[in-house]
Protein backbone atom coordinates (compact mmCIF):
# COMPACT_ATOMS: atom_id res chain seq x y z
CA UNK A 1 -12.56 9.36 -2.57
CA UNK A 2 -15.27 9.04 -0.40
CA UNK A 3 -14.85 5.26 -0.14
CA UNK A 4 -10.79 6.53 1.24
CA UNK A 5 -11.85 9.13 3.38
CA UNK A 6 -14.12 6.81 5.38
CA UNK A 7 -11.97 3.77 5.82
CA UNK A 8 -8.89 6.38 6.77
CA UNK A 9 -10.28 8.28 9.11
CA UNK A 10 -13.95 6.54 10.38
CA UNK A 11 -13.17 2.94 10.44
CA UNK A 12 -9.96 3.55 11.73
CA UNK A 13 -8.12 0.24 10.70
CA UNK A 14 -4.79 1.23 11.45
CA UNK A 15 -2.37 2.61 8.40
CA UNK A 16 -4.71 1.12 6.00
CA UNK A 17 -5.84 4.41 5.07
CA UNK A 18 -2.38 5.79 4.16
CA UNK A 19 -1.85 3.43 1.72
CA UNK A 20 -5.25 4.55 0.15
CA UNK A 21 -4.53 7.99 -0.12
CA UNK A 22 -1.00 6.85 -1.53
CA UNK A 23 -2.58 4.75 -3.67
CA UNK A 24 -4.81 7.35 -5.12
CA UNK A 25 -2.50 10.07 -5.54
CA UNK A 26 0.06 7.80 -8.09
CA UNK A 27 -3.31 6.47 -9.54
CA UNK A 28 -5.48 9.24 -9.57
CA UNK A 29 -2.80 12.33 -9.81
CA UNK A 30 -3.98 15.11 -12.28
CA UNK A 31 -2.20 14.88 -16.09
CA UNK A 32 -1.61 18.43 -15.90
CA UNK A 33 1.39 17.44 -13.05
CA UNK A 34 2.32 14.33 -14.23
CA UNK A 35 5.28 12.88 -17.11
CA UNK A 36 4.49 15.42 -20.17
CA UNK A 37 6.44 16.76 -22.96
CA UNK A 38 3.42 19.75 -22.61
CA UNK A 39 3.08 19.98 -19.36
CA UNK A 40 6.74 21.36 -18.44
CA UNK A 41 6.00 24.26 -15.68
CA UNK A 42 9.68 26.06 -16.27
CA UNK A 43 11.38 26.25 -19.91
CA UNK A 44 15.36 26.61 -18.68
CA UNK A 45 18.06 27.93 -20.70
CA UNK A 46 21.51 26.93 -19.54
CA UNK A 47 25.31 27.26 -21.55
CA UNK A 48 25.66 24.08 -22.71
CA UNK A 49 29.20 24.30 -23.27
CA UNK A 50 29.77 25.12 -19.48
CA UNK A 51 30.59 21.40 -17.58
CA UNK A 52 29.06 22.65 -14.21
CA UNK A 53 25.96 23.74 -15.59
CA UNK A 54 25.82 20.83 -18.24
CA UNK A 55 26.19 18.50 -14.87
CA UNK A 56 24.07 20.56 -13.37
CA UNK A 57 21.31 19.89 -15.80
CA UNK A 58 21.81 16.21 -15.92
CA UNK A 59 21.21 15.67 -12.24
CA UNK A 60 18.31 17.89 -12.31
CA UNK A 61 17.16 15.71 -14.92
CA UNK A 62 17.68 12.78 -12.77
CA UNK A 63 15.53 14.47 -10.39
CA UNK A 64 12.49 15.25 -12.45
CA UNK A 65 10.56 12.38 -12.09
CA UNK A 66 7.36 14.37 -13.46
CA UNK A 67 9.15 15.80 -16.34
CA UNK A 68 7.95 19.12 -15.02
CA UNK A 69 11.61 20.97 -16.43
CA UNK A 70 12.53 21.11 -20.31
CA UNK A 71 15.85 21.66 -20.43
CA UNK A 72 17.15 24.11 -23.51
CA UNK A 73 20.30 24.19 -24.59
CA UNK A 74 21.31 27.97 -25.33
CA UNK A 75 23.48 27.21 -28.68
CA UNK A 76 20.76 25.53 -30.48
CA UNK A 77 18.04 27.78 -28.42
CA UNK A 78 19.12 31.33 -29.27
CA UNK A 79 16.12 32.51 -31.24
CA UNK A 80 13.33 30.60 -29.02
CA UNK A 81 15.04 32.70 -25.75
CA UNK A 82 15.13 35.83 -27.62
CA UNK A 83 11.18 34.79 -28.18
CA UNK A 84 10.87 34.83 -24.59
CA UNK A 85 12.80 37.92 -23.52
CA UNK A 86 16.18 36.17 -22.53
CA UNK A 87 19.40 37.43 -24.28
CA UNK A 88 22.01 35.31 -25.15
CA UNK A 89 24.13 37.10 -22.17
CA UNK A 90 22.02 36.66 -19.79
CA UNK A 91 21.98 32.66 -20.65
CA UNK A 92 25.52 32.84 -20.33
CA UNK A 93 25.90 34.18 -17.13
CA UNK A 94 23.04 32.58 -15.36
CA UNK A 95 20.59 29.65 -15.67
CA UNK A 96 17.55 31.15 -16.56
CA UNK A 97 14.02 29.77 -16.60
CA UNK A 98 10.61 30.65 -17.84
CA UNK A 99 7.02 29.34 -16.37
CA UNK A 100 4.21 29.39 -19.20
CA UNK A 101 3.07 32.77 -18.00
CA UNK A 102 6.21 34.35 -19.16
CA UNK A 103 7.46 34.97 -15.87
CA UNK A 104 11.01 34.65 -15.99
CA UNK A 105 13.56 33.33 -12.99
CA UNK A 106 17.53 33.74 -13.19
CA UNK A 107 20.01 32.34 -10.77
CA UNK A 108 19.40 31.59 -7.33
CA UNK A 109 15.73 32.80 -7.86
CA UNK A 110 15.37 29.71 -10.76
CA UNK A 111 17.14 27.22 -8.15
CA UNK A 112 14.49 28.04 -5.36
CA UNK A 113 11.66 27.77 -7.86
CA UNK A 114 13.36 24.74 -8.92
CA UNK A 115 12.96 23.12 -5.34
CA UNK A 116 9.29 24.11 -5.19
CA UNK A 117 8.53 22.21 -8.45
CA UNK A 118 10.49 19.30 -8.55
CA UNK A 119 9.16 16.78 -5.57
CA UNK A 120 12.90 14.98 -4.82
CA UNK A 121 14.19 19.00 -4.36
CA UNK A 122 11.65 19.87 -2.28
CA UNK A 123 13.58 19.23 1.00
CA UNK A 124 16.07 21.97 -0.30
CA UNK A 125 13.65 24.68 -0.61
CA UNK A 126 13.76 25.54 2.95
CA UNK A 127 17.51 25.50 2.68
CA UNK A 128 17.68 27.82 0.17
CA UNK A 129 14.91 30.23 1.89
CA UNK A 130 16.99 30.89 4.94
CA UNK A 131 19.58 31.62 2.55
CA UNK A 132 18.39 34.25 0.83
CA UNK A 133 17.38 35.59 4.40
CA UNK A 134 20.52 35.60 5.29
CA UNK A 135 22.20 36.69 2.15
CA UNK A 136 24.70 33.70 2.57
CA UNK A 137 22.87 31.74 -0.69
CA UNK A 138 22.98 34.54 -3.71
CA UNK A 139 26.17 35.99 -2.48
CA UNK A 140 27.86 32.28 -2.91
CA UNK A 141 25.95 31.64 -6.04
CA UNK A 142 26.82 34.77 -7.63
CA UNK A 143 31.09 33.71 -6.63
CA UNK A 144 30.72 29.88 -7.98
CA UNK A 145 28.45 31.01 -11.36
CA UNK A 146 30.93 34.46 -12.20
CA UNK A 147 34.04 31.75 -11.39
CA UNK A 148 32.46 28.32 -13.12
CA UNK A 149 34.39 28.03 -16.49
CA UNK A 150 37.56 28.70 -14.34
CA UNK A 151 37.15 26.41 -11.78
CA UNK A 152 35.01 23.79 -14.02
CA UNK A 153 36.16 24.45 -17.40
CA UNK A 154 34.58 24.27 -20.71
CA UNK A 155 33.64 22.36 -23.31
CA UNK A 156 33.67 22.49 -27.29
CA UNK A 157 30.47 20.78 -27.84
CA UNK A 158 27.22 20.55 -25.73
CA UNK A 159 26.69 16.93 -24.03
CA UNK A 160 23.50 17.57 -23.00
CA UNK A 161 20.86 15.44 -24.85
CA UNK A 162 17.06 15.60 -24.18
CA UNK A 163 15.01 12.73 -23.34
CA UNK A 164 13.65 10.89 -26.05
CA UNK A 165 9.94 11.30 -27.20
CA UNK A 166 8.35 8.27 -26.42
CA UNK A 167 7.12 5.98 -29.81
CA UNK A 168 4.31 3.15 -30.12
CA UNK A 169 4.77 -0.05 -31.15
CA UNK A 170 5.28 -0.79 -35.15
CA UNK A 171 1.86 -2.26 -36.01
CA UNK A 172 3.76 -5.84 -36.25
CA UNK A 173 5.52 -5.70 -32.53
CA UNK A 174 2.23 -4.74 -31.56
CA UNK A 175 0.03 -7.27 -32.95
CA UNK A 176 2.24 -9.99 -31.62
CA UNK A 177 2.33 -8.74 -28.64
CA UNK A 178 -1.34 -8.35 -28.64
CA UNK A 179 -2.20 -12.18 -29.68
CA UNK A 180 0.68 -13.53 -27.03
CA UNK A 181 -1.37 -11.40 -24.57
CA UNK A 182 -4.60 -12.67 -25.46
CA UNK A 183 -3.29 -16.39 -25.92
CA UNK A 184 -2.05 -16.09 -22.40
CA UNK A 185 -5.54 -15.07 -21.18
CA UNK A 186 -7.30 -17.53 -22.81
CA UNK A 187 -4.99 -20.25 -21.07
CA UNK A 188 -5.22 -19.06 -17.91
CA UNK A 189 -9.31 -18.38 -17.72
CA UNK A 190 -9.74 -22.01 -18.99
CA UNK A 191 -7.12 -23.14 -16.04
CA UNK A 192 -9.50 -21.01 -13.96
CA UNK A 193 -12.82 -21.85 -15.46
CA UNK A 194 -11.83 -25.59 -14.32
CA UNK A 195 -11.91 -25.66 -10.93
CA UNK A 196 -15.31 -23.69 -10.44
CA UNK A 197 -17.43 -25.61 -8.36
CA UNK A 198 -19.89 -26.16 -11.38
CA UNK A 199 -16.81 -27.92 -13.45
CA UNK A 200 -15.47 -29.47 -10.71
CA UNK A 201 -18.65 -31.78 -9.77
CA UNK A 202 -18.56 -32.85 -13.38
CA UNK A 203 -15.17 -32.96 -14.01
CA UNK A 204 -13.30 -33.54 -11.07
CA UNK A 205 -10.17 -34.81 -12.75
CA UNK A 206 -10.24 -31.61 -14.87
CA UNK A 207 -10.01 -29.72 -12.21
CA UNK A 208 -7.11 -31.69 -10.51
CA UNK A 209 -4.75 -31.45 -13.58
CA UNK A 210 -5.82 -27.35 -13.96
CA UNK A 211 -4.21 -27.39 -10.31
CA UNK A 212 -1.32 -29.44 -10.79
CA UNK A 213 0.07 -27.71 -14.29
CA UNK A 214 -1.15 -24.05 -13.30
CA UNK A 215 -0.93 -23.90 -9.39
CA UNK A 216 -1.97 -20.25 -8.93
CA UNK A 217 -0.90 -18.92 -12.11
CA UNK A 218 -4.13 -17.51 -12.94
CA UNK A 219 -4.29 -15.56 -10.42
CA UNK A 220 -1.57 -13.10 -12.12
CA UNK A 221 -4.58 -12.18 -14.62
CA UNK A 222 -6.58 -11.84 -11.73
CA UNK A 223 -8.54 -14.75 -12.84
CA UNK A 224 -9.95 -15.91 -9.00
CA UNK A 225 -11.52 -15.38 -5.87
CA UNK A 226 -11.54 -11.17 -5.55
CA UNK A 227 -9.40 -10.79 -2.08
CA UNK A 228 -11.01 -7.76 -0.58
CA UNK A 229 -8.42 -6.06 1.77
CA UNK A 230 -7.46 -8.77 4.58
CA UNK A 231 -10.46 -11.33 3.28
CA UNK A 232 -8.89 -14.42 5.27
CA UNK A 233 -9.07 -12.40 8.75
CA UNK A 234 -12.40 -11.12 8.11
CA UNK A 235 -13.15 -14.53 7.70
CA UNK A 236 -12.20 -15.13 11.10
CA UNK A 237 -15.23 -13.58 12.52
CA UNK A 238 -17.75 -15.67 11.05
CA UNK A 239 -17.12 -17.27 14.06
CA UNK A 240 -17.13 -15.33 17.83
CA UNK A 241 -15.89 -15.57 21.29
CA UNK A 242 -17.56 -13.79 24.38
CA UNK A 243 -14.43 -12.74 27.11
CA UNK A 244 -15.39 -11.79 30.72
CA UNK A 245 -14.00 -11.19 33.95
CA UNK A 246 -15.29 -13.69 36.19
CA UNK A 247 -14.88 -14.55 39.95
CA UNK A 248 -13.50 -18.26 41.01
CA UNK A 249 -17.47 -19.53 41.68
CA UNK A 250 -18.20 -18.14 38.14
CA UNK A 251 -19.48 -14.99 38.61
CA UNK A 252 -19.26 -12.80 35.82
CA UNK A 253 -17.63 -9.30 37.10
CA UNK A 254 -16.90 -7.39 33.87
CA UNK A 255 -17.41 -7.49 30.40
CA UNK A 256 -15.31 -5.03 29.01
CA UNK A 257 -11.72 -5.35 28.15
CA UNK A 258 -8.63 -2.90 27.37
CA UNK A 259 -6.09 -4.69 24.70
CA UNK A 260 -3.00 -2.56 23.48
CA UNK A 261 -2.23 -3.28 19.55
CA UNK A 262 0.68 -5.39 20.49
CA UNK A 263 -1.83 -7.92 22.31
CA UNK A 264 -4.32 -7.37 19.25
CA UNK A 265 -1.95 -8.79 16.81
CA UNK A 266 -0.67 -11.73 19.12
CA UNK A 267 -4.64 -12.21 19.68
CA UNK A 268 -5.53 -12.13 15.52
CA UNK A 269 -2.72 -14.77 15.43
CA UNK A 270 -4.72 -16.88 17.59
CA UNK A 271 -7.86 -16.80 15.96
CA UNK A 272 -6.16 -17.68 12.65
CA UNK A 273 -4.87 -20.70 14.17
CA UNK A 274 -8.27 -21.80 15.96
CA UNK A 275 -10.01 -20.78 12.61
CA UNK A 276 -8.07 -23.40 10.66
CA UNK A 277 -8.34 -26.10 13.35
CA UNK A 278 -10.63 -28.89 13.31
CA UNK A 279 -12.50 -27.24 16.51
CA UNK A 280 -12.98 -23.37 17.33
CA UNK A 281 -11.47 -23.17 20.07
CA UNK A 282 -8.44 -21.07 21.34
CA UNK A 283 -6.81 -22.13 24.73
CA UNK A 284 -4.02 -20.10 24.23
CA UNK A 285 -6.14 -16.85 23.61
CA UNK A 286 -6.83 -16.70 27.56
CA UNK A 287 -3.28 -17.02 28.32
CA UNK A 288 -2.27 -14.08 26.55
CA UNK A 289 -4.71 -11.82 27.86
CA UNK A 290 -4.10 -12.95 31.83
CA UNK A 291 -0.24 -12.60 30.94
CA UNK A 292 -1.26 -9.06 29.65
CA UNK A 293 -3.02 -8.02 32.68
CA UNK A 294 -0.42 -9.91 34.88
CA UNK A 295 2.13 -7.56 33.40
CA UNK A 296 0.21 -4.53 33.22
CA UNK A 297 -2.04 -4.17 36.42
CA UNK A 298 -0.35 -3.11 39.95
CA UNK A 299 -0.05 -5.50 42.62
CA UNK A 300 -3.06 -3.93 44.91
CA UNK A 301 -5.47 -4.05 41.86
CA UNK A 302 -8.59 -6.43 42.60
CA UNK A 303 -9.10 -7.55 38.97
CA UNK A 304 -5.47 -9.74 39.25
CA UNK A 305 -7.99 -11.97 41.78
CA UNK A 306 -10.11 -12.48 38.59
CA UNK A 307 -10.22 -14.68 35.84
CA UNK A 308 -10.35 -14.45 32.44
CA UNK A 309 -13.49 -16.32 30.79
CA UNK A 310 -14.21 -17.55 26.82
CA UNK A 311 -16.44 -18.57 25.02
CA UNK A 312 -15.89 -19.61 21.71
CA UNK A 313 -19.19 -19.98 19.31
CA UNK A 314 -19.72 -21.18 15.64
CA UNK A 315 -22.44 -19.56 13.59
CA UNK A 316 -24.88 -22.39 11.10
CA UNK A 317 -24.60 -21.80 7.59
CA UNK A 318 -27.62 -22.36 5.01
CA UNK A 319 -26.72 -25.88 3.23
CA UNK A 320 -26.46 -25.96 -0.23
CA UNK A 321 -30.04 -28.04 -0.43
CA UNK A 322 -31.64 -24.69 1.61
CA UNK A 323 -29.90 -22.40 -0.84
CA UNK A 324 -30.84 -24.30 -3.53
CA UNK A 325 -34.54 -24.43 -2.00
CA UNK A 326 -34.69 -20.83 -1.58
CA UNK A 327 -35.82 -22.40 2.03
CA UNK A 328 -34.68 -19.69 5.63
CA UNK A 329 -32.25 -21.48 7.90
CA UNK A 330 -31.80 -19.07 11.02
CA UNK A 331 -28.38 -18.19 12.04
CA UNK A 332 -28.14 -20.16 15.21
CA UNK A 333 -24.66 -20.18 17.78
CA UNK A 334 -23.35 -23.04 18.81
CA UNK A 335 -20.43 -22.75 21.63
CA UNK A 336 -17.75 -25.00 21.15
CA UNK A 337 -15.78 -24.49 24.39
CA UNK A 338 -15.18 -22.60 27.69
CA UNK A 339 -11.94 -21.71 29.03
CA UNK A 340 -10.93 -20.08 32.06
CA UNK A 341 -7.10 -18.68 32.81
CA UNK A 342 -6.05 -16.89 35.68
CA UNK A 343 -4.09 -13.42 36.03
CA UNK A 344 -2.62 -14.45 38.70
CA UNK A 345 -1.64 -17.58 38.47
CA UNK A 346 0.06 -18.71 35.04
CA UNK A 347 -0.37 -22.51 35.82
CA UNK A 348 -3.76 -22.21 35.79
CA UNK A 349 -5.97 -23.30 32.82
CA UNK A 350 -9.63 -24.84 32.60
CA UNK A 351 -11.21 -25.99 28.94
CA UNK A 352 -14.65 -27.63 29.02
CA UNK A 353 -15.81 -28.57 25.23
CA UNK A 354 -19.62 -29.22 24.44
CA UNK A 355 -20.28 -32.15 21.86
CA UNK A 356 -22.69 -29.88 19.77
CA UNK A 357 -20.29 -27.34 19.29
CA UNK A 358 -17.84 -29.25 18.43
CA UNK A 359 -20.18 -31.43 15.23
CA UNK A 360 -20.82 -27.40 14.49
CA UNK A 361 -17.05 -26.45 14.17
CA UNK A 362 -15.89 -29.28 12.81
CA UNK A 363 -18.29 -29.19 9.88
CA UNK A 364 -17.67 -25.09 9.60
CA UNK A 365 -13.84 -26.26 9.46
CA UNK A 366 -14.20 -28.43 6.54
CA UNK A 367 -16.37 -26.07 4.60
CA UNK A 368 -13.43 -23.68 4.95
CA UNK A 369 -10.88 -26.64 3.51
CA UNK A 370 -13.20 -26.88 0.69
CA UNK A 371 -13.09 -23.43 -0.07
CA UNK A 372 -9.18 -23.13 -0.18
CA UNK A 373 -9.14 -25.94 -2.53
């Protein structure tokens, strides 16, 4: 909880944190509220020879996704309402429900405790609160529940039929189940097993063929690389860029820039792109922030007479000989290329590439090619 707390409301990424919390509650959600036969929280007693309140039933019924209602039908229930101080009138006249304290609810008092329990009804509890303000909602249920089996009619038999208690698996349905399930497993983890990089310098061709027959079916067991969150755009930033305002001999003005979430996302896009190219190095990510301040600054501001300066960089990895060596490699930066792109003028575009840079990326770019495969 912690863990949701701090990426919702300290890191800030967006609706990320909603999804958490949703996450947690349909995960996480106490037993004592959730899809029970004994955790009902109102025991109702309805005529079930009465077609509105047998319909009446059945769409509440539709409506209890938590189960948190157990419906009793009054001509097979008379003795367990009697038990709970409701006569058989009463359950002919009226609906009438009971919570686990023995607190008992009739009419429109049982349809507004209804709404309070039942999630889908909650919308209607308001509804049915100004009503009973106003008098308007137990003076028209009274008239529809005194005049139901003459506007609705009756029936000779109760159609009402209780969900039914849920069963395991016969002992043979589940064992074959069970050894279909492991089978599968076993498949799949050897289709995994074959393309880790320690089976794949030995056995290339076992590898291929685990690829070619499987594709990515493992990955339904979860058998592969764990994908924390949004891994492939955190991956972006291994890399970097350094963005400036800059004057036309160079000088550097201001560092600090203002992007809207629209010009975020068209900016992410960019990186992806220059991420997965053979060099890292964006030339449209300076046109899309001069069009941004082009569009958003007034005519009289000074900054449109700037320009808008990056500099992409590469970061050196460890090899796999100084890994295997234990031996420190220093993270060093490496830029790969400067461009320049004016707010003023869209036609305007400068890219100067440095050769060391470039050996950098290119050999960062085909580490991340081996990786995908």
């Amino acid at each position: 909880m912690v863990f949701f707390i701090f990426s919702g409301h300290v890191l800030n990424i967006k609706s990320l944190g909603v999804y958490e919390y949703v996450l947690f509650v349909l995960v996480f959600w106490s037993h004592a509220l959730i899809d029970g036969r004994s955790r009902h929280a109102l025991m109702i007693f309805f005529d079930d020879r009465c077609n509105l309140c047998d319909r009446t039933v059945k769409i509440l019924g539709w409506l209890d996704l938590f189960h948190r209602l157990e419906f009793k039908p009054l001509s097979r229930n008379i003795e367990l309402a009697r038990q709970h101080g409701v006569s058989k009138d009463e359950a002919l006249i009226d609906l009438v429900g009971v919570s686990p304290i023995g607190r008992i609810y009739r009419g429109y008092d049982l349809y507004q405790r209804i709404t309070a329990l039942v999630a889908l009804t909650l919308p209607l509890w308001p509804v049915l609160f100004v009503g009973r303000i106003g008098l308007v909602g137990p003076m028209a249920y009274r008239f529809v529940a005194d005049h139901r089996r003459r506007f609705f009619g009756v029936c000779e038999f109760g159609r009402y039929r209780p969900l039914p208690e849920w069963e395991p698996a016969t002992t043979r349905e589940s064992s074959t189940i069970f050894y279909a399930v492991v089978l599968s497993f076993l498949v799949l983890f050897g289709a995994y097993a074959a393309r880790l990089p320690i089976v794949m310098e030995s056995f290339p061709g076992l590898a291929r063929m685990s690829n070619k027959i499987f594709g990515h079916a493992p990955v339904a067991f979860g058998l592969g690389p764990i994908d924390v969150f949004n891994e492939a755009d955190l991956k972006l930033y291994h890399n970097t860029r350094e963005d400036s305002f800059v004057t036309s001999d160079g000088k550097v003005v201001l560092h600090d820039f203002v992007f809207s979430e629209h010009l975020g996302g068209i900016l992410t896009q960019d990186l992806r792109v220059a991420n997965y190219a053979p060099r890292f190095c964006s030339i449209p990510w300076g046109d899309h922030i001069a069009r941004f301040y082009a569009t958003t600054l007034t005519q009289s501001d000074p900054i449109r007479k700037l320009l808008i300066k990056t500099r992409f960089l590469v970061s050196t990895h460890p090899s796999r000989e100084d890994m295997l060596a234990y031996r420190y490699a220093p993270l060093t930066w490496e830029p790969v290329c400067t461009t320049l792109a004016s707010i003023s003028d869209p036609s305007f575009r400068t890219v100067e590439y440095y050769g060391d840079g470039l050996n950098a990326s290119q050999s960062a770019s085909q580490s991340s090619a081996n990786e995908g495969r």
